[in-house]
N, C-alpha and C. Protein backbone atom coordinates (compact mmCIF):
# COMPACT_ATOMS: atom_id res chain seq x y z
N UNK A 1 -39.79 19.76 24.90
CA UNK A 1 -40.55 18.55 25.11
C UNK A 1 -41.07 18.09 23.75
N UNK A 2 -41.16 16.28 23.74
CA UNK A 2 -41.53 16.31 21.95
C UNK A 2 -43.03 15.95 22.62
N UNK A 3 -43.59 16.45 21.79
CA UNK A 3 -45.21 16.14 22.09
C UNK A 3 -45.39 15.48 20.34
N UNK A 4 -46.37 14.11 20.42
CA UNK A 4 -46.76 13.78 19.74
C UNK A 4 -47.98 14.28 19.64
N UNK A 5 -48.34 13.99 17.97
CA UNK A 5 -48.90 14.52 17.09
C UNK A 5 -49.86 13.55 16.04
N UNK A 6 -50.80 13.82 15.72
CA UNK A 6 -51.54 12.37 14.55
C UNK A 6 -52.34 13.59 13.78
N UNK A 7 -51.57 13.05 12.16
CA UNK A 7 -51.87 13.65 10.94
C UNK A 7 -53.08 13.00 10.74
N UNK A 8 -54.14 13.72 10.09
CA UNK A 8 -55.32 12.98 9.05
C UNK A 8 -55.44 13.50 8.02
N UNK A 9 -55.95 13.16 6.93
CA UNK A 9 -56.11 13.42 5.75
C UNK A 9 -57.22 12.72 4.85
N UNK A 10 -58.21 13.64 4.65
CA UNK A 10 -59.26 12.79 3.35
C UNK A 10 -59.32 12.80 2.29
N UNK A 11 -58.34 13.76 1.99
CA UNK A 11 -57.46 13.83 0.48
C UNK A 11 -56.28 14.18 -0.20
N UNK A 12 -55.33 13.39 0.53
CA UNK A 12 -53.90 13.14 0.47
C UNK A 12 -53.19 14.26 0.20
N UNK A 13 -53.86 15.59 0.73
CA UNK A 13 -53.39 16.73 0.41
C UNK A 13 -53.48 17.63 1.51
N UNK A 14 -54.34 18.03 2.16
CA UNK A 14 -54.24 18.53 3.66
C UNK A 14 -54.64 17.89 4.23
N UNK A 15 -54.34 18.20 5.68
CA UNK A 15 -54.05 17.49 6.74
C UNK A 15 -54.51 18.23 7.55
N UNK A 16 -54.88 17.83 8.84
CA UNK A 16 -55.61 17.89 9.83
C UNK A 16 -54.54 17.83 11.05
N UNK A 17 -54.25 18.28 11.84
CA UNK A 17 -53.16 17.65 13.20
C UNK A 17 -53.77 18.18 14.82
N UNK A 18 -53.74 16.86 15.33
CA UNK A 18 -54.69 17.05 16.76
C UNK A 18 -52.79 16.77 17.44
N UNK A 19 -53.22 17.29 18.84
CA UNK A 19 -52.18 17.12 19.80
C UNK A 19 -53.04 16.62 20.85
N UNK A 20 -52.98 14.84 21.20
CA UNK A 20 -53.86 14.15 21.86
C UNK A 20 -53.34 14.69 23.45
N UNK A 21 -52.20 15.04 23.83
CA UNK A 21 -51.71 15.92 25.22
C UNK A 21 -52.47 16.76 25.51
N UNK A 22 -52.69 17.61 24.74
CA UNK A 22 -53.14 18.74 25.14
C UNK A 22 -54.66 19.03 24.25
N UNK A 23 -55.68 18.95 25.36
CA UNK A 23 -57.06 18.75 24.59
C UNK A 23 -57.72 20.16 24.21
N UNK A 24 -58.10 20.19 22.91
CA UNK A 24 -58.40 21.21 22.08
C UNK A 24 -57.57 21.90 21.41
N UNK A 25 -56.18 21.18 21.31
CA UNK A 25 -54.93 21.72 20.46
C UNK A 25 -55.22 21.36 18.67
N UNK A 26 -54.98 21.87 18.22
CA UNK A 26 -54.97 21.32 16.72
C UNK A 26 -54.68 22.28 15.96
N UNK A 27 -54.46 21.73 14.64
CA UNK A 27 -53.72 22.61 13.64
C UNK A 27 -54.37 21.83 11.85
N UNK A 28 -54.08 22.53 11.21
CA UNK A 28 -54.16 22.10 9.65
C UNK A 28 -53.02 22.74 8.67
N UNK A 29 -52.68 21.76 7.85
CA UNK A 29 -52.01 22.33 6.59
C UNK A 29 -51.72 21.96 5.28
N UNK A 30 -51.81 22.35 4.07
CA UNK A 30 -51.15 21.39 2.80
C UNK A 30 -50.38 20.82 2.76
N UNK A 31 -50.30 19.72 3.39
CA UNK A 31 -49.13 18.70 3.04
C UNK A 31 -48.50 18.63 4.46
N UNK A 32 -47.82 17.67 4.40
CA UNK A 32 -47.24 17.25 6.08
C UNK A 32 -46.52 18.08 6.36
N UNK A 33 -45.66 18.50 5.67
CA UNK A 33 -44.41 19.45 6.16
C UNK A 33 -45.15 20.82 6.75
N UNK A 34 -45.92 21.63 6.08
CA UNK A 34 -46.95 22.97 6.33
C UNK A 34 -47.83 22.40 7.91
N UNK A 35 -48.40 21.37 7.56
CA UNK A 35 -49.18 20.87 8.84
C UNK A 35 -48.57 21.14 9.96
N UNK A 36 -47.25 20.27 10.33
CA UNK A 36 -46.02 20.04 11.29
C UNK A 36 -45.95 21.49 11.87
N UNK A 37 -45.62 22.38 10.52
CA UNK A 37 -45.21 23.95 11.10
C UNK A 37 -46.46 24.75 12.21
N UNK A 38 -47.84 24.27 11.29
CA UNK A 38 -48.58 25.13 11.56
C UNK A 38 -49.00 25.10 13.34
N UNK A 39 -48.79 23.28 13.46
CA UNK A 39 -49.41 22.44 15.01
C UNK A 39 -48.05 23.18 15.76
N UNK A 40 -46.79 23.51 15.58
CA UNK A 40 -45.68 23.87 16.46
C UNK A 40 -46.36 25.45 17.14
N UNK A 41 -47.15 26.41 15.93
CA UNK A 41 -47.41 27.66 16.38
C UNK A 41 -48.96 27.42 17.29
N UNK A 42 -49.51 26.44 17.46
CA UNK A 42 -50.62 26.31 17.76
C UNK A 42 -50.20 25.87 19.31
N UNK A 43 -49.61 24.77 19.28
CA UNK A 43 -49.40 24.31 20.56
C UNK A 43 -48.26 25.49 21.18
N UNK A 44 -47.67 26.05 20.76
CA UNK A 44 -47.01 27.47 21.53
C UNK A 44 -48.40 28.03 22.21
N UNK A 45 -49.21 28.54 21.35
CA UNK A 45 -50.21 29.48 21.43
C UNK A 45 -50.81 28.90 22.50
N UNK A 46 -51.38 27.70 22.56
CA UNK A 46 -52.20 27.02 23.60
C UNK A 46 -51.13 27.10 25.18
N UNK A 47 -50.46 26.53 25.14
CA UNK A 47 -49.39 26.84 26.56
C UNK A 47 -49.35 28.19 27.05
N UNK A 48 -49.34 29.26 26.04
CA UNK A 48 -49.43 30.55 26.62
C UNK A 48 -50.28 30.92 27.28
N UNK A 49 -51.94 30.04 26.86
CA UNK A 49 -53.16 30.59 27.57
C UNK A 49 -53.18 29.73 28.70
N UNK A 50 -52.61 28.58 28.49
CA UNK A 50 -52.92 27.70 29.59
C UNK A 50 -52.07 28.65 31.03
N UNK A 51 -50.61 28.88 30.71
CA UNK A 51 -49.97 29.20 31.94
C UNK A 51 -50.72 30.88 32.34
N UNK A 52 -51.11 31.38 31.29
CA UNK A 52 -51.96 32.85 31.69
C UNK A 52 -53.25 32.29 32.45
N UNK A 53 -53.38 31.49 32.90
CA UNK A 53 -55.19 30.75 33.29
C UNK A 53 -54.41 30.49 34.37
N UNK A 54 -52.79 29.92 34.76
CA UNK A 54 -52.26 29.26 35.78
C UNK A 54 -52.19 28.17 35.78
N UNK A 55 -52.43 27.00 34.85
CA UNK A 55 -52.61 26.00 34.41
C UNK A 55 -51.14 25.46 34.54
N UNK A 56 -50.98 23.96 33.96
CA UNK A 56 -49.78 23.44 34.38
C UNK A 56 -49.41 23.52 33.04
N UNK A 57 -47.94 23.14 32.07
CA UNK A 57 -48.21 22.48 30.87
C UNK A 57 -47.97 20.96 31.19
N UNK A 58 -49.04 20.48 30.05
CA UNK A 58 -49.16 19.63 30.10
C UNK A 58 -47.82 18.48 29.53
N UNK A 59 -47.44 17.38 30.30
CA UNK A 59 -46.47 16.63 29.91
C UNK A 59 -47.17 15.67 28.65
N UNK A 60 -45.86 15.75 28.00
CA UNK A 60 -46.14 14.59 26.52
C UNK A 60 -45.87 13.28 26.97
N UNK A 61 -46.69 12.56 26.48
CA UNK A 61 -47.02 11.00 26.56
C UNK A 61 -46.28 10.29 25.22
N UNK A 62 -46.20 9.01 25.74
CA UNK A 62 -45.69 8.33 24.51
C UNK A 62 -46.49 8.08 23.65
N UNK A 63 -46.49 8.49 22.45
CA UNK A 63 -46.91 7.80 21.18
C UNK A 63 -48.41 6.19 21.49
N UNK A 64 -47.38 5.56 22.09
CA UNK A 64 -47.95 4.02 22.29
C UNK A 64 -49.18 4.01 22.88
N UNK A 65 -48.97 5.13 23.81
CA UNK A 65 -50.36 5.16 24.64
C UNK A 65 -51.70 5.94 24.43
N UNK A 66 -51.99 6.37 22.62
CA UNK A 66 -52.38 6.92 22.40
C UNK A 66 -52.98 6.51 20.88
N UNK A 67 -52.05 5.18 20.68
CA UNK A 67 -51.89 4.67 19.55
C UNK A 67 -53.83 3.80 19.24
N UNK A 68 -53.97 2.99 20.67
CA UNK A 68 -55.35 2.30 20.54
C UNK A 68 -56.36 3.51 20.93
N UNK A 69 -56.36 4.61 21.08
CA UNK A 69 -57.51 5.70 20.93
C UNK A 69 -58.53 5.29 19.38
N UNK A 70 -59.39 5.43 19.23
CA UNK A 70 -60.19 4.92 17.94
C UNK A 70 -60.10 5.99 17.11
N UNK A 71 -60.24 7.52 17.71
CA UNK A 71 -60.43 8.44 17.21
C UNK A 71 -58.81 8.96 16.25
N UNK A 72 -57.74 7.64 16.73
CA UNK A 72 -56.67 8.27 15.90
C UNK A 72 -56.34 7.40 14.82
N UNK A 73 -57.33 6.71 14.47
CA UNK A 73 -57.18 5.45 13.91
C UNK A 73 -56.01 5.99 12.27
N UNK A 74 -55.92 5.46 11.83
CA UNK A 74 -55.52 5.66 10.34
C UNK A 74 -54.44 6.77 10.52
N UNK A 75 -54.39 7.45 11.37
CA UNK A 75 -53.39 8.83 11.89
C UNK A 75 -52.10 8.53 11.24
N UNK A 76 -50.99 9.47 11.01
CA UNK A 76 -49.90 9.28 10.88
C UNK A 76 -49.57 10.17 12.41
N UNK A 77 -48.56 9.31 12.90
CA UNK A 77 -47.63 9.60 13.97
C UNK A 77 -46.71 10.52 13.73
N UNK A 78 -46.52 11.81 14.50
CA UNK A 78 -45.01 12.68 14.65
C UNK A 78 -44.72 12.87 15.69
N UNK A 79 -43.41 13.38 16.27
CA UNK A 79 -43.05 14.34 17.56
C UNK A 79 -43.15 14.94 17.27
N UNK A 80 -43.47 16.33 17.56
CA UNK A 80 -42.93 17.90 17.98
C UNK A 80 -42.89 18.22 18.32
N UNK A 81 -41.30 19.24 18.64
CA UNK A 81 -40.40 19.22 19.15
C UNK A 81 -40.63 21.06 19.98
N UNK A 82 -41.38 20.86 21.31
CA UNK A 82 -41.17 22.34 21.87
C UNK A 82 -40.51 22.81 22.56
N UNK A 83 -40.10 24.00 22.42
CA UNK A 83 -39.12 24.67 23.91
C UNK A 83 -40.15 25.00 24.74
N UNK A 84 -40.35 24.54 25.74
CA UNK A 84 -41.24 24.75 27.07
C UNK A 84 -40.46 25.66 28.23
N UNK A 85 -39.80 26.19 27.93
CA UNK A 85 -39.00 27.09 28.86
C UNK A 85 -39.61 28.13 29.39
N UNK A 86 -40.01 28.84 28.18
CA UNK A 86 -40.61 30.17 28.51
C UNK A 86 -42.32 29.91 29.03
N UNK A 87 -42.63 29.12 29.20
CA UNK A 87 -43.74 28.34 29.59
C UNK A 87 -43.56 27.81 30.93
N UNK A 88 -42.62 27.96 31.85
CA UNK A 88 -41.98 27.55 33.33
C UNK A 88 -41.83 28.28 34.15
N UNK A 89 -42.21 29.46 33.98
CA UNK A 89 -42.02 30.69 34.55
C UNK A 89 -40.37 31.50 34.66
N UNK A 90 -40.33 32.37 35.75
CA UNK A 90 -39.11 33.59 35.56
C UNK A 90 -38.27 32.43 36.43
N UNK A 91 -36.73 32.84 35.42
CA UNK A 91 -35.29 32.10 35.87
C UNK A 91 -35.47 32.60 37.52
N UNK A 92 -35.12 31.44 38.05
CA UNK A 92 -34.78 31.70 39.93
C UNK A 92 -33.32 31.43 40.00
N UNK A 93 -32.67 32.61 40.68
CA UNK A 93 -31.05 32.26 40.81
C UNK A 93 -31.20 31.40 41.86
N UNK A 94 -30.15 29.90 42.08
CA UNK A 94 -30.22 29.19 43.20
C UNK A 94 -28.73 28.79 43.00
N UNK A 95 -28.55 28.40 44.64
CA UNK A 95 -26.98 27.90 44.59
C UNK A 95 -27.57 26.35 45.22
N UNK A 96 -26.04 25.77 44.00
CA UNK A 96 -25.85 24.46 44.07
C UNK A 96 -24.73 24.02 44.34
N UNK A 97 -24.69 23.13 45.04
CA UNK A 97 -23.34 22.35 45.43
C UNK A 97 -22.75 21.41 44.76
N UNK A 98 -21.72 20.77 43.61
CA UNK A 98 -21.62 19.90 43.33
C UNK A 98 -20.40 19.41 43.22
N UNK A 99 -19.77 18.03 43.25
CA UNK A 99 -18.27 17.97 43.22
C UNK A 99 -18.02 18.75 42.14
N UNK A 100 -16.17 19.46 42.40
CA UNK A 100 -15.55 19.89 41.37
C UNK A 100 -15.50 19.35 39.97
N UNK A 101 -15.08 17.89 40.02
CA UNK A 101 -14.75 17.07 38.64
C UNK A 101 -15.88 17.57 38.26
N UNK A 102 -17.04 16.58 38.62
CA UNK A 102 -18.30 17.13 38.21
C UNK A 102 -19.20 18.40 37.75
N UNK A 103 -18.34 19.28 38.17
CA UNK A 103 -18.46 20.33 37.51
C UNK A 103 -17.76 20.41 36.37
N UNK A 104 -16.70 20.10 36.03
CA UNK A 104 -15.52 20.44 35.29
C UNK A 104 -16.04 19.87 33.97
N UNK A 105 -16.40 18.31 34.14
CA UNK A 105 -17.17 18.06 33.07
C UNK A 105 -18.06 18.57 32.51
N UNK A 106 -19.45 18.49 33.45
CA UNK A 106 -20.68 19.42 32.85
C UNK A 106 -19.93 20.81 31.88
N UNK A 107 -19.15 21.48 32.24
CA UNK A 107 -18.46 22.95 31.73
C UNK A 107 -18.22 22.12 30.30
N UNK A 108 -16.82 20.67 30.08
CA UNK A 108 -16.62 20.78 29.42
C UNK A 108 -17.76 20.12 28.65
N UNK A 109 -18.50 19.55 28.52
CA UNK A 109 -19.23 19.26 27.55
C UNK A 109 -20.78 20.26 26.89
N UNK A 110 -20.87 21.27 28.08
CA UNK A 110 -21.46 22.79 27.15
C UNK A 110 -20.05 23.18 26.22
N UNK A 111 -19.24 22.65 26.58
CA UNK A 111 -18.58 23.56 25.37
C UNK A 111 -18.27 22.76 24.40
N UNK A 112 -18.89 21.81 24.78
CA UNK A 112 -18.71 20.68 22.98
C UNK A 112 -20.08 20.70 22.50
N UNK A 113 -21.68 21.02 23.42
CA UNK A 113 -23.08 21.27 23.05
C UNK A 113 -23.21 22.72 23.48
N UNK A 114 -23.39 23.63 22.12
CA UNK A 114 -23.09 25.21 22.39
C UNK A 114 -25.22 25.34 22.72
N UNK A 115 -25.63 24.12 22.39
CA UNK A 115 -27.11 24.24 22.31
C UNK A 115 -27.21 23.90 23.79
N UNK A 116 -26.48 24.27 24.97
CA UNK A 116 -27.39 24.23 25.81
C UNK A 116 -26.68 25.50 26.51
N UNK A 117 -25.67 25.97 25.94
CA UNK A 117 -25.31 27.75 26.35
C UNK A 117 -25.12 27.88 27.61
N UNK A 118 -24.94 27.16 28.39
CA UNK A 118 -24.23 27.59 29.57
C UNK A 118 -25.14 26.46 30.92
N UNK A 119 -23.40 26.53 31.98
CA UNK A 119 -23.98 25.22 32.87
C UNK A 119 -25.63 25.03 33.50
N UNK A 120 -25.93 26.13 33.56
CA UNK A 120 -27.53 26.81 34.17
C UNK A 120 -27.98 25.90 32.95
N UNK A 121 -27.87 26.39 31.19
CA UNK A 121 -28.81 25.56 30.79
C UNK A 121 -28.94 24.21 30.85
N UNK A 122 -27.41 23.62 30.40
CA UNK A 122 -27.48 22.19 30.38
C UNK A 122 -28.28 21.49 31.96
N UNK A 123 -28.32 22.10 32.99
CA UNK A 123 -28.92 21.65 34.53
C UNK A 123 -30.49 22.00 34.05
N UNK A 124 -30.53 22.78 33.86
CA UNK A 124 -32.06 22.98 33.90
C UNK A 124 -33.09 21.81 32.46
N UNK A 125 -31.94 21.62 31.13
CA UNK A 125 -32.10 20.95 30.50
C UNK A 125 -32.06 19.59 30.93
N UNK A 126 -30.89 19.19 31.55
CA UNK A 126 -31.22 17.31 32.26
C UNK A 126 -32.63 17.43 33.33
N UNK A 127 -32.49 18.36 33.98
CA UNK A 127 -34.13 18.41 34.84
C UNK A 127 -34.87 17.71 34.37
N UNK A 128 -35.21 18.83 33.36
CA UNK A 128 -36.42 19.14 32.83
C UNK A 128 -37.01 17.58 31.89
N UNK A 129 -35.31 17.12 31.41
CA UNK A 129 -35.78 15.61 30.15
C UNK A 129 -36.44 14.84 32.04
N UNK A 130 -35.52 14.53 32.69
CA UNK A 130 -35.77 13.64 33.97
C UNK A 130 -37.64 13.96 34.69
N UNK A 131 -37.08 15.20 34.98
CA UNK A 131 -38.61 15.20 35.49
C UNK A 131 -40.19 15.54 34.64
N UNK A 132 -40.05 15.81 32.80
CA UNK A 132 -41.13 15.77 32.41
C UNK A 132 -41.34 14.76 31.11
N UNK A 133 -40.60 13.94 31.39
CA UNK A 133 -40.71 13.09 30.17
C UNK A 133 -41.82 11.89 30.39
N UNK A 134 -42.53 11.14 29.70
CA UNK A 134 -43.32 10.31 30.14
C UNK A 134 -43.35 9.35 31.22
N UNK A 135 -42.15 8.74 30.91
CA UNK A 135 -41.93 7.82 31.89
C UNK A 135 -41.86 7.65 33.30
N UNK A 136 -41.73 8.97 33.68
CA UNK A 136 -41.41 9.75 35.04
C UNK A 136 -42.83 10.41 35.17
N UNK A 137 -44.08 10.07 35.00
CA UNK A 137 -45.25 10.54 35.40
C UNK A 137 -45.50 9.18 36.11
């Protein structure tokens, strides 16, 4: 999931990074690139406590809708980019029915995207964009 992100800075040298999704997330670092890294291990960290509490994770919002907040004023905008998987709980084996072709494809195009490793992932991957992406809240 990309969760946006708003850099601050009061002296063009570290940075500050809030994750307006997820409240009380934040991170700091020298320079944007260090920042970016540091908010990816932070917002891991935060999802872990949230789903240990039983909590949901929280879905990322667009950018836009976060943009007239006052408190992000002057912000620089990022995505970042999480695997929320292990944050969904334990794989459930389930059987699915689907036309053949339709299968045949899905097969062949994991084997042209080795990044989604097998038909289970690429299914659980279209899910997951469909049912947690902003627009679909």
């Amino acid at each position: 999931m990309k969760y946006p992100v708003v850099l601050h800075t009061d002296d063009g040298i570290n940075y500050g990074v809030t994750v307006p999704d997820i409240p009380g997330c934040f991170s700091a670092g020298e320079g944007i690139e260090e920042a970016l890294e540091q908010v990816v291990e932070a917002i891991e960290g935060h999802l872990e406590i949230l789903v240990e509490d039983g909590e949901q994770v929280p879905v990322a919002t667009a950018i836009n809708k976060h943009q007239a907040n006052p408190d992000y004023e002057g912000g620089i905008w990022a995505l970042v980019d999480i695997d929320i998987t292990p944050f969904l709980g334990k794989a459930e084996r389930i059987n699915v029915t689907l036309p053949a072709l339709l299968v045949k494809h899905i097969d062949d195009f994991v084997m042209l995207h080795p990044e989604y490793k097998s038909r289970s992932g690429f299914l659980a991957a279209i899910a997951q964009d469909k049912l947690l992406r902003p627009e679909s809240r």
